[in-house]
N, C-alpha and C. Protein backbone atom coordinates (compact mmCIF):
# COMPACT_ATOMS: atom_id res chain seq x y z
N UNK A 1 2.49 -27.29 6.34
CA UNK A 1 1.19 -27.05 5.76
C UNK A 1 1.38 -26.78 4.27
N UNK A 2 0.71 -26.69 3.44
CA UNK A 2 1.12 -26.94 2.24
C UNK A 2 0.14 -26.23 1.91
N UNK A 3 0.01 -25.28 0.17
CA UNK A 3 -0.05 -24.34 0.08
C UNK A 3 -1.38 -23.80 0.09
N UNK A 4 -2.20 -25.17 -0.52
CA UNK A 4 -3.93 -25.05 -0.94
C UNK A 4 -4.45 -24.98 0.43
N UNK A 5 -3.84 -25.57 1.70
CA UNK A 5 -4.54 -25.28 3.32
C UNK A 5 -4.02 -24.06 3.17
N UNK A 6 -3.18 -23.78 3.55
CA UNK A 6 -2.96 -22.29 3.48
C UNK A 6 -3.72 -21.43 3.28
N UNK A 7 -3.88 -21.20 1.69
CA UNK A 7 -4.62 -20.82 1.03
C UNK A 7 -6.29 -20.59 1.58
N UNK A 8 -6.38 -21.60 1.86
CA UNK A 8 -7.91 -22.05 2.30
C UNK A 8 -8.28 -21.18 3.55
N UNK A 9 -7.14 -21.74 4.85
CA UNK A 9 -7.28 -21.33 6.24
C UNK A 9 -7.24 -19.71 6.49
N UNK A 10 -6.27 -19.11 5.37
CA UNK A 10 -6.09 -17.76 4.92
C UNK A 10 -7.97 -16.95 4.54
N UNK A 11 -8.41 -17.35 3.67
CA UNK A 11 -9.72 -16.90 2.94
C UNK A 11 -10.41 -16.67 3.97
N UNK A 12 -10.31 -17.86 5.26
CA UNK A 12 -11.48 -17.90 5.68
C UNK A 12 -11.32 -16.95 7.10
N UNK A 13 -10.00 -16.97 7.72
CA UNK A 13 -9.66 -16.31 8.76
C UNK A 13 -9.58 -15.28 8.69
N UNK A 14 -9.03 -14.46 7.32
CA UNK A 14 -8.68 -13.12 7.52
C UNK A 14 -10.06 -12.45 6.80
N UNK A 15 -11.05 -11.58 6.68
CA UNK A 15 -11.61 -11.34 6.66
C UNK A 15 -11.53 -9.76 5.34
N UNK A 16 -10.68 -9.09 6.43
CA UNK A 16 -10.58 -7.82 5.60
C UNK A 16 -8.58 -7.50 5.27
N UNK A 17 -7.83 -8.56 3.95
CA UNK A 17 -6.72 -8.00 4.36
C UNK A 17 -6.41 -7.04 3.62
N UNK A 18 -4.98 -6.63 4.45
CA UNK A 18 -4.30 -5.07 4.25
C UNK A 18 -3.69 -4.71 2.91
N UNK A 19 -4.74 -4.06 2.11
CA UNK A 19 -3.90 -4.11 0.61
C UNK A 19 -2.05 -3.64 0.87
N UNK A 20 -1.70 -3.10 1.83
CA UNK A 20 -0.33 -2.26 1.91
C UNK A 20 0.18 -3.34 3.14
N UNK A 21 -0.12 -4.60 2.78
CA UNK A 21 0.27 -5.55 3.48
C UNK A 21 2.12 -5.71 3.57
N UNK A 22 2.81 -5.92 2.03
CA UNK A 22 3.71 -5.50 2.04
C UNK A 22 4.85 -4.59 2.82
N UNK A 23 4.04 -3.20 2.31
CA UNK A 23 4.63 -2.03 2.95
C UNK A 23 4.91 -2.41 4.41
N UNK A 24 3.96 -3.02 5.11
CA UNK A 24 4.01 -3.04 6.51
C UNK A 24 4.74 -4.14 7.13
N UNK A 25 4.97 -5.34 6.05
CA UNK A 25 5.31 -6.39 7.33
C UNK A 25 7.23 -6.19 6.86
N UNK A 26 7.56 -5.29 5.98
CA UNK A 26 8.95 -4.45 5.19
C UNK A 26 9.46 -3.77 6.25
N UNK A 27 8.92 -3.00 6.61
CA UNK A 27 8.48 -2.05 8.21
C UNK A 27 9.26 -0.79 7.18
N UNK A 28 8.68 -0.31 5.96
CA UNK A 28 8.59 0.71 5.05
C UNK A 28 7.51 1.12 5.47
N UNK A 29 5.79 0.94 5.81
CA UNK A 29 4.89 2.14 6.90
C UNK A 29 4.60 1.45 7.73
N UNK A 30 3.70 2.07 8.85
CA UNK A 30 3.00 1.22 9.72
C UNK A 30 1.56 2.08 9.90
N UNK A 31 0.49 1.40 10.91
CA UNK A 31 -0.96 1.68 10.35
C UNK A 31 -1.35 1.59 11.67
N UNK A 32 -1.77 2.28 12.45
CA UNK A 32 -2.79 2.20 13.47
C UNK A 32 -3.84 1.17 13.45
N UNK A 33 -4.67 0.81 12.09
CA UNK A 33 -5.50 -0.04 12.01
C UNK A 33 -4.67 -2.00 11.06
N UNK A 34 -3.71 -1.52 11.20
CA UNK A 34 -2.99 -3.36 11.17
C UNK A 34 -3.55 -3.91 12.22
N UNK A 35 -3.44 -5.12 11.68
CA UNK A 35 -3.72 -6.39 12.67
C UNK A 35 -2.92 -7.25 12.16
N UNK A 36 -1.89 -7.95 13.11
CA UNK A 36 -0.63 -8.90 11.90
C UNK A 36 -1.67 -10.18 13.29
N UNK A 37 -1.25 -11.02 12.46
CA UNK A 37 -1.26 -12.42 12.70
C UNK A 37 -0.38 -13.46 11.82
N UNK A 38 -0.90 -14.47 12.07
CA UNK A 38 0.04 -15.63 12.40
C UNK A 38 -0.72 -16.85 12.08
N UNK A 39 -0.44 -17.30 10.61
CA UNK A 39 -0.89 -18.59 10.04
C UNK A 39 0.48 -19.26 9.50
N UNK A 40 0.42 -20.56 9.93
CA UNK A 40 2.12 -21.57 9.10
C UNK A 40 2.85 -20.74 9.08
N UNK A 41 2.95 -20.08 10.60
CA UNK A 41 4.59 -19.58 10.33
C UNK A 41 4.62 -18.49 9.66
N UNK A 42 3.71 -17.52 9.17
CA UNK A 42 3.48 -16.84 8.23
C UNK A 42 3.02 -15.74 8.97
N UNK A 43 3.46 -14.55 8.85
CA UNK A 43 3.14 -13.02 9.18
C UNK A 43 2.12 -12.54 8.12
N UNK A 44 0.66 -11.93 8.74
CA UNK A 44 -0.55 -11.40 7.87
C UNK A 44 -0.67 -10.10 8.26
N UNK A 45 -1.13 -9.13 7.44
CA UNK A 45 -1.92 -8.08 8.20
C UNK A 45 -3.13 -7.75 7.33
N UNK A 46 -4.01 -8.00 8.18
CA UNK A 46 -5.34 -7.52 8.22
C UNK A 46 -5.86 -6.10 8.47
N UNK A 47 -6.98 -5.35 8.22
CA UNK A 47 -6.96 -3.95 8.43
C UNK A 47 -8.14 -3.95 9.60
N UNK A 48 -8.45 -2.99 10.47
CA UNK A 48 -9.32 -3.23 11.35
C UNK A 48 -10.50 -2.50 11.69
N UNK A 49 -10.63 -1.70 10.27
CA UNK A 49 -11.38 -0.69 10.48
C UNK A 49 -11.73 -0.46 8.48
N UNK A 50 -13.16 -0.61 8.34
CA UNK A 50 -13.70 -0.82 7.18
C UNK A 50 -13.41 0.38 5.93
N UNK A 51 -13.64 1.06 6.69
CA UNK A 51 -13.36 2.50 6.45
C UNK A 51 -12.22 2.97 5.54
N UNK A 52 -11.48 2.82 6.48
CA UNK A 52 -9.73 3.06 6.22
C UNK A 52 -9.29 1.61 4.96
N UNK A 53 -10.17 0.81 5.41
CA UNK A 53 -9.71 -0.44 4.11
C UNK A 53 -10.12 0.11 2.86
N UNK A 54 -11.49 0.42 2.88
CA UNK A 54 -11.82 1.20 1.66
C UNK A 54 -10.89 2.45 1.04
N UNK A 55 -10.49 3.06 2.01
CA UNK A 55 -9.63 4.08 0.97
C UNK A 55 -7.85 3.56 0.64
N UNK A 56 -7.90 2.34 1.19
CA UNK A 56 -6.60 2.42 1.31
C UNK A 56 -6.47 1.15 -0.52
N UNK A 57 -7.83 0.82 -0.42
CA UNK A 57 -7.97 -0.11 -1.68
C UNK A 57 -8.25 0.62 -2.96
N UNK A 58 -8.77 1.92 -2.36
CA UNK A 58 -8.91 3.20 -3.42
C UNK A 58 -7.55 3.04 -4.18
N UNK A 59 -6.92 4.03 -3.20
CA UNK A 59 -5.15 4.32 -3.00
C UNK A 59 -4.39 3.24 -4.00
N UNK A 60 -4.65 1.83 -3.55
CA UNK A 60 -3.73 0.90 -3.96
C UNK A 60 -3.89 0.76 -5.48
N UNK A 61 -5.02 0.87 -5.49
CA UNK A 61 -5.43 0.64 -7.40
C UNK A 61 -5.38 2.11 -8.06
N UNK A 62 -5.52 3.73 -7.26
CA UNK A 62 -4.93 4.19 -8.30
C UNK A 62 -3.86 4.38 -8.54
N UNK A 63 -2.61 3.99 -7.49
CA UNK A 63 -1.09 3.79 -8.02
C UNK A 63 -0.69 2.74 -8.69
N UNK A 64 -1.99 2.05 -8.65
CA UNK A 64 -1.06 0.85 -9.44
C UNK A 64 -1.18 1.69 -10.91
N UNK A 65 -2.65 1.95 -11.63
CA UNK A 65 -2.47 2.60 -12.25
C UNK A 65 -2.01 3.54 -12.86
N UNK A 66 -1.54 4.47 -11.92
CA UNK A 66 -0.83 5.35 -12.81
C UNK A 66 0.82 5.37 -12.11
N UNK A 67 1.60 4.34 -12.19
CA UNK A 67 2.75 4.10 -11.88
C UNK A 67 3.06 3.16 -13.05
N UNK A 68 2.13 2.27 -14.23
CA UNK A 68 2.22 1.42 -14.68
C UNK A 68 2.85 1.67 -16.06
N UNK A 69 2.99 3.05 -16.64
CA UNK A 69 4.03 3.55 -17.43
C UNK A 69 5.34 3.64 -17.02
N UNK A 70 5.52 4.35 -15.76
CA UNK A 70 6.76 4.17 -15.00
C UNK A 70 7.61 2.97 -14.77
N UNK A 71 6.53 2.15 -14.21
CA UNK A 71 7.03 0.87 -14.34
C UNK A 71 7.35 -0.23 -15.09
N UNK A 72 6.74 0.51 -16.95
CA UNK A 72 7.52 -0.08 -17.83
C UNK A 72 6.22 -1.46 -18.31
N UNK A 73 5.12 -1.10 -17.47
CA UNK A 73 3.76 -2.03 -17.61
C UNK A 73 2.89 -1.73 -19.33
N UNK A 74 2.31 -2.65 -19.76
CA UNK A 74 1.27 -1.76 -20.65
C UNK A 74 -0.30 -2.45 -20.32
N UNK A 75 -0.26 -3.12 -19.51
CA UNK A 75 -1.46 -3.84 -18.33
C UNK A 75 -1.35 -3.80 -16.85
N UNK A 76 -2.37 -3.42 -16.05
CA UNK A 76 -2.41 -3.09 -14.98
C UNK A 76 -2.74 -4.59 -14.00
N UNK A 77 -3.54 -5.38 -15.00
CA UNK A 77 -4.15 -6.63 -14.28
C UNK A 77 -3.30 -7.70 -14.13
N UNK A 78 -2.02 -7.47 -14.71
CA UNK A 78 -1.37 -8.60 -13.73
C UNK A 78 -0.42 -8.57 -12.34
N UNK A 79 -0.30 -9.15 -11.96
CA UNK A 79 0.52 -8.95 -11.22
C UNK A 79 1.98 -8.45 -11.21
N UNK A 80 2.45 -7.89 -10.11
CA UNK A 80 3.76 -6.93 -10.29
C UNK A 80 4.98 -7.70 -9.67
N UNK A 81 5.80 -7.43 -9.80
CA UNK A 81 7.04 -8.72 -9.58
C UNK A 81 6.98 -7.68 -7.99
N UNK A 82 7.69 -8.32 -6.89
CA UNK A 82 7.70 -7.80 -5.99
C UNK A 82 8.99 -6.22 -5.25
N UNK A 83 9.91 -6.20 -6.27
CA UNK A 83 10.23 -4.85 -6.44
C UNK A 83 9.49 -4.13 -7.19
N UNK A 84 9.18 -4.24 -8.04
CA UNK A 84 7.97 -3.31 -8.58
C UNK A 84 6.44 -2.62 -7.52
N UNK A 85 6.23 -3.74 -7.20
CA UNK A 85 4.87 -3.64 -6.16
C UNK A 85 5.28 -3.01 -4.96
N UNK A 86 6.73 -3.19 -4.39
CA UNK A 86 7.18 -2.34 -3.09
C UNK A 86 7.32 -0.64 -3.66
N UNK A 87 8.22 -0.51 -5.06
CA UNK A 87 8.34 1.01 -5.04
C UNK A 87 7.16 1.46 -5.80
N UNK A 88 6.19 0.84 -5.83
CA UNK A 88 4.74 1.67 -6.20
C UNK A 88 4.37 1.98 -4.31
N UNK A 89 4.50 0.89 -3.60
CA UNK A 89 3.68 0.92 -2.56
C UNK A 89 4.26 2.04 -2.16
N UNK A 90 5.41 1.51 -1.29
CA UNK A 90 6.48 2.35 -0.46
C UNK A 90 6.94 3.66 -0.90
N UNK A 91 7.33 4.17 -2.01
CA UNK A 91 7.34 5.25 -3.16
C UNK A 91 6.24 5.55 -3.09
N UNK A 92 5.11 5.41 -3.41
CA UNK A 92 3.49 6.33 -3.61
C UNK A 92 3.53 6.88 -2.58
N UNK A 93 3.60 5.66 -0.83
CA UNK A 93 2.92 6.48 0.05
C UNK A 93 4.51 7.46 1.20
N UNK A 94 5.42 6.99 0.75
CA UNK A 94 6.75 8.04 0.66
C UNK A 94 6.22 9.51 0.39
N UNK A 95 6.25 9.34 -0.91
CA UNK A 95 5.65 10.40 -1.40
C UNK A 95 4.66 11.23 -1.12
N UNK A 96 3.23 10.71 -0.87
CA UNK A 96 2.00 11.02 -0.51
C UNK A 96 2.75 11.96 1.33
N UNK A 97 3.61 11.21 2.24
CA UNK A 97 3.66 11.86 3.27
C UNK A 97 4.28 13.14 3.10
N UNK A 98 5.99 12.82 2.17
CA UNK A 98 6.15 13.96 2.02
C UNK A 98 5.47 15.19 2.00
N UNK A 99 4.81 14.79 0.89
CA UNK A 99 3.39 16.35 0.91
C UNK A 99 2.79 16.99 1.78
N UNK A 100 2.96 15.74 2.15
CA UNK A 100 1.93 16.39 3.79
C UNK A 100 2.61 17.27 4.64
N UNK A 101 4.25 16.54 5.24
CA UNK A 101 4.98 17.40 6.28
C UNK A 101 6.12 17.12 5.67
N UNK A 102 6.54 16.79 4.56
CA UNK A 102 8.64 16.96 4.61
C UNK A 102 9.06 15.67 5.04
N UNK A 103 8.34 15.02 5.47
CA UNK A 103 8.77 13.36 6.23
C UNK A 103 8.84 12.18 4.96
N UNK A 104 9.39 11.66 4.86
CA UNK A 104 9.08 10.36 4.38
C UNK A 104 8.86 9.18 5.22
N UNK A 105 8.48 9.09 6.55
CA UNK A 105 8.53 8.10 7.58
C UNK A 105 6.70 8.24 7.50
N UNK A 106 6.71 6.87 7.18
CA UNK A 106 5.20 6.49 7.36
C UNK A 106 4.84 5.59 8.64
N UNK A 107 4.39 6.45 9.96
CA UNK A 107 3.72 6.29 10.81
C UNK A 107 2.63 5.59 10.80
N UNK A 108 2.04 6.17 9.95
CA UNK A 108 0.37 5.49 9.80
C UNK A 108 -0.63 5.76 8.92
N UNK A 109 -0.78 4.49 8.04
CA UNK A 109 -1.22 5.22 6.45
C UNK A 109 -2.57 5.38 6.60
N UNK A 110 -3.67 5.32 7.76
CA UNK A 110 -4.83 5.35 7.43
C UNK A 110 -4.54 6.79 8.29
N UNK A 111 -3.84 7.37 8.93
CA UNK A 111 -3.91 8.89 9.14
C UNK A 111 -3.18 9.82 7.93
N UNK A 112 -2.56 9.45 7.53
CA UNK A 112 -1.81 9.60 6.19
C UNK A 112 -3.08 9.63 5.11
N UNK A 113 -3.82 8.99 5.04
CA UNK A 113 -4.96 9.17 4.22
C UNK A 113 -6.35 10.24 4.27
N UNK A 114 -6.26 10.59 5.77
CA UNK A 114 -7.19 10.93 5.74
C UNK A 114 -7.19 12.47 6.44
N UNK A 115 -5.59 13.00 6.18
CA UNK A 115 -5.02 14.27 5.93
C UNK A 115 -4.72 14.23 4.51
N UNK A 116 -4.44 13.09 3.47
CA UNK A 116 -4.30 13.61 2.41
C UNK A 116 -5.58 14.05 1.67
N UNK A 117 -7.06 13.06 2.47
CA UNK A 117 -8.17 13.46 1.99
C UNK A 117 -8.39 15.27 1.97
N UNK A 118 -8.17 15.81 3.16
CA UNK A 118 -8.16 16.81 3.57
C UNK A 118 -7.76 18.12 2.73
N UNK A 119 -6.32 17.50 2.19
CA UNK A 119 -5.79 18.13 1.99
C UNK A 119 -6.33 18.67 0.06
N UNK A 120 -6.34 17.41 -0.65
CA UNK A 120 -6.60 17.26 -1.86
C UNK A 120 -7.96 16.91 -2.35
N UNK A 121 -8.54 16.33 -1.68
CA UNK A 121 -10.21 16.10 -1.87
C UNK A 121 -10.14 14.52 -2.06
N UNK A 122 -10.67 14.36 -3.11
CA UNK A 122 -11.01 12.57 -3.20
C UNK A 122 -9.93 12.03 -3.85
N UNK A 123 -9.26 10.95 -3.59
CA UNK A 123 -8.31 10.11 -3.77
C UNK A 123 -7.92 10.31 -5.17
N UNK A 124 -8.81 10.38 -6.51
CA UNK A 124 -8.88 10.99 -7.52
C UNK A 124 -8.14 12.24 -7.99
N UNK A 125 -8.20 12.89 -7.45
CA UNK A 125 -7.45 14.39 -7.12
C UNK A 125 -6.50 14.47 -6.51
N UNK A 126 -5.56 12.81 -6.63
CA UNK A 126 -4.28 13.42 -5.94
C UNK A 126 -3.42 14.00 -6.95
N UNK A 127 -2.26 14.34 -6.71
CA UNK A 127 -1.13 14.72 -7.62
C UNK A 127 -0.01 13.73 -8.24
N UNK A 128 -0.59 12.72 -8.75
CA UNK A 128 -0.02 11.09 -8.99
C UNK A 128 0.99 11.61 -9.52
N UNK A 129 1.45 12.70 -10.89
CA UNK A 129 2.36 12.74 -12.10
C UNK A 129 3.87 12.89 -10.59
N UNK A 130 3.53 13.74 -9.13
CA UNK A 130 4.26 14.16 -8.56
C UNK A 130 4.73 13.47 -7.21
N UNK A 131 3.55 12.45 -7.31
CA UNK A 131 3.57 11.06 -6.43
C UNK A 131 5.27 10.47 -7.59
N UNK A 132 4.19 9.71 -8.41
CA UNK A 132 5.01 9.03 -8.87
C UNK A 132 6.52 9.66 -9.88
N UNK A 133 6.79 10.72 -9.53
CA UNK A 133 8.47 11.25 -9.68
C UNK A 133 9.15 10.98 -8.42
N UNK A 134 8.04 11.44 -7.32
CA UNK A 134 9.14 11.36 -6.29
C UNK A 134 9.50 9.94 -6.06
N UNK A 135 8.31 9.02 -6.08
CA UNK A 135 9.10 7.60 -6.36
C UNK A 135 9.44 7.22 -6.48
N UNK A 136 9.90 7.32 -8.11
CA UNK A 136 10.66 6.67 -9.10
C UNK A 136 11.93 7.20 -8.62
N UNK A 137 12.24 8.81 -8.25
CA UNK A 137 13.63 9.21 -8.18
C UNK A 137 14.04 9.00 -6.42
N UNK A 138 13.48 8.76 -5.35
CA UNK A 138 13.73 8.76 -4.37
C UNK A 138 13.22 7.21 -3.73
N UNK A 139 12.80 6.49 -3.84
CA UNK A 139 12.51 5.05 -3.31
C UNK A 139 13.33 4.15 -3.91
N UNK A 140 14.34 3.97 -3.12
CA UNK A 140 15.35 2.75 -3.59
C UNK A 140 14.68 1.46 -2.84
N UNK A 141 15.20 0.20 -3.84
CA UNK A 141 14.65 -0.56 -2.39
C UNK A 141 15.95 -1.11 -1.98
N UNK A 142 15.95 -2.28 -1.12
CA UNK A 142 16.93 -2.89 -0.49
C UNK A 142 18.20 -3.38 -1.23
């Protein structure tokens, strides 16, 4: 299949996908609300619950943002080479669990989210400067 079907059959099938798509098909977290499928041979995950997509698209754009000094960025809108985009992902939400319990094993980021809601208030109000140290100094990748 070649890339523009792809492309195409992709838009139209997947509906809502998993911004922490990455993270998950890495098996760096996993999500109660994934849905992986299967286009050309190709592993997807989709999210399955509207809700949890919304905060998790929150999430994704404010680490991109404020990881983008760290990462040596001085624009947020392009795209991130794919070690970069894993230790924002995998590193943010590393981090983000830590806080929670001492773990770095991400079980499930839409429960992960919505104890960190709990914990800190709106996604806005997380502790990014302490997100993104533990990141940078503790998320190696492969």
């Amino acid at each position: 299949m070649d890339e523009n079907t792809y492309r195409q059959l992709l838009s139209t099938s997947i509906v809502h996908p998993c911004p922490f798509e990455r993270s998950i098909l890495t098996h760096c977290a996993a999500c109660s609300q994934a849905e992986k499928h299967y286009i050309a041979e190709r592993e997807i995950v989709a999210c399955g619950d509207e809700a949890s997509l919304e905060l998790c698209v929150t999430l994704r754009e404010a680490l991109r943002h404020n990881f983008t000094f760290a990462l040596g960025k001085l624009h947020i809108d392009v795209p991130l080479p794919h070690a970069q985009e894993m230790r924002m992902q995998c590193g943010g939400l590393k981090a983000l669990q830590f806080m929670q319990d001492g773990s770095d094993e991400i079980l499930d980021i839409a429960g992960l989210l919505q104890l960190a809601q709990q914990k800190f208030g709106s996604i806005a109000d997380y502790p990014y400067s302490k997100i993104v140290q533990f990141a940078m100094r503790q998320y190696k990748s492969r």
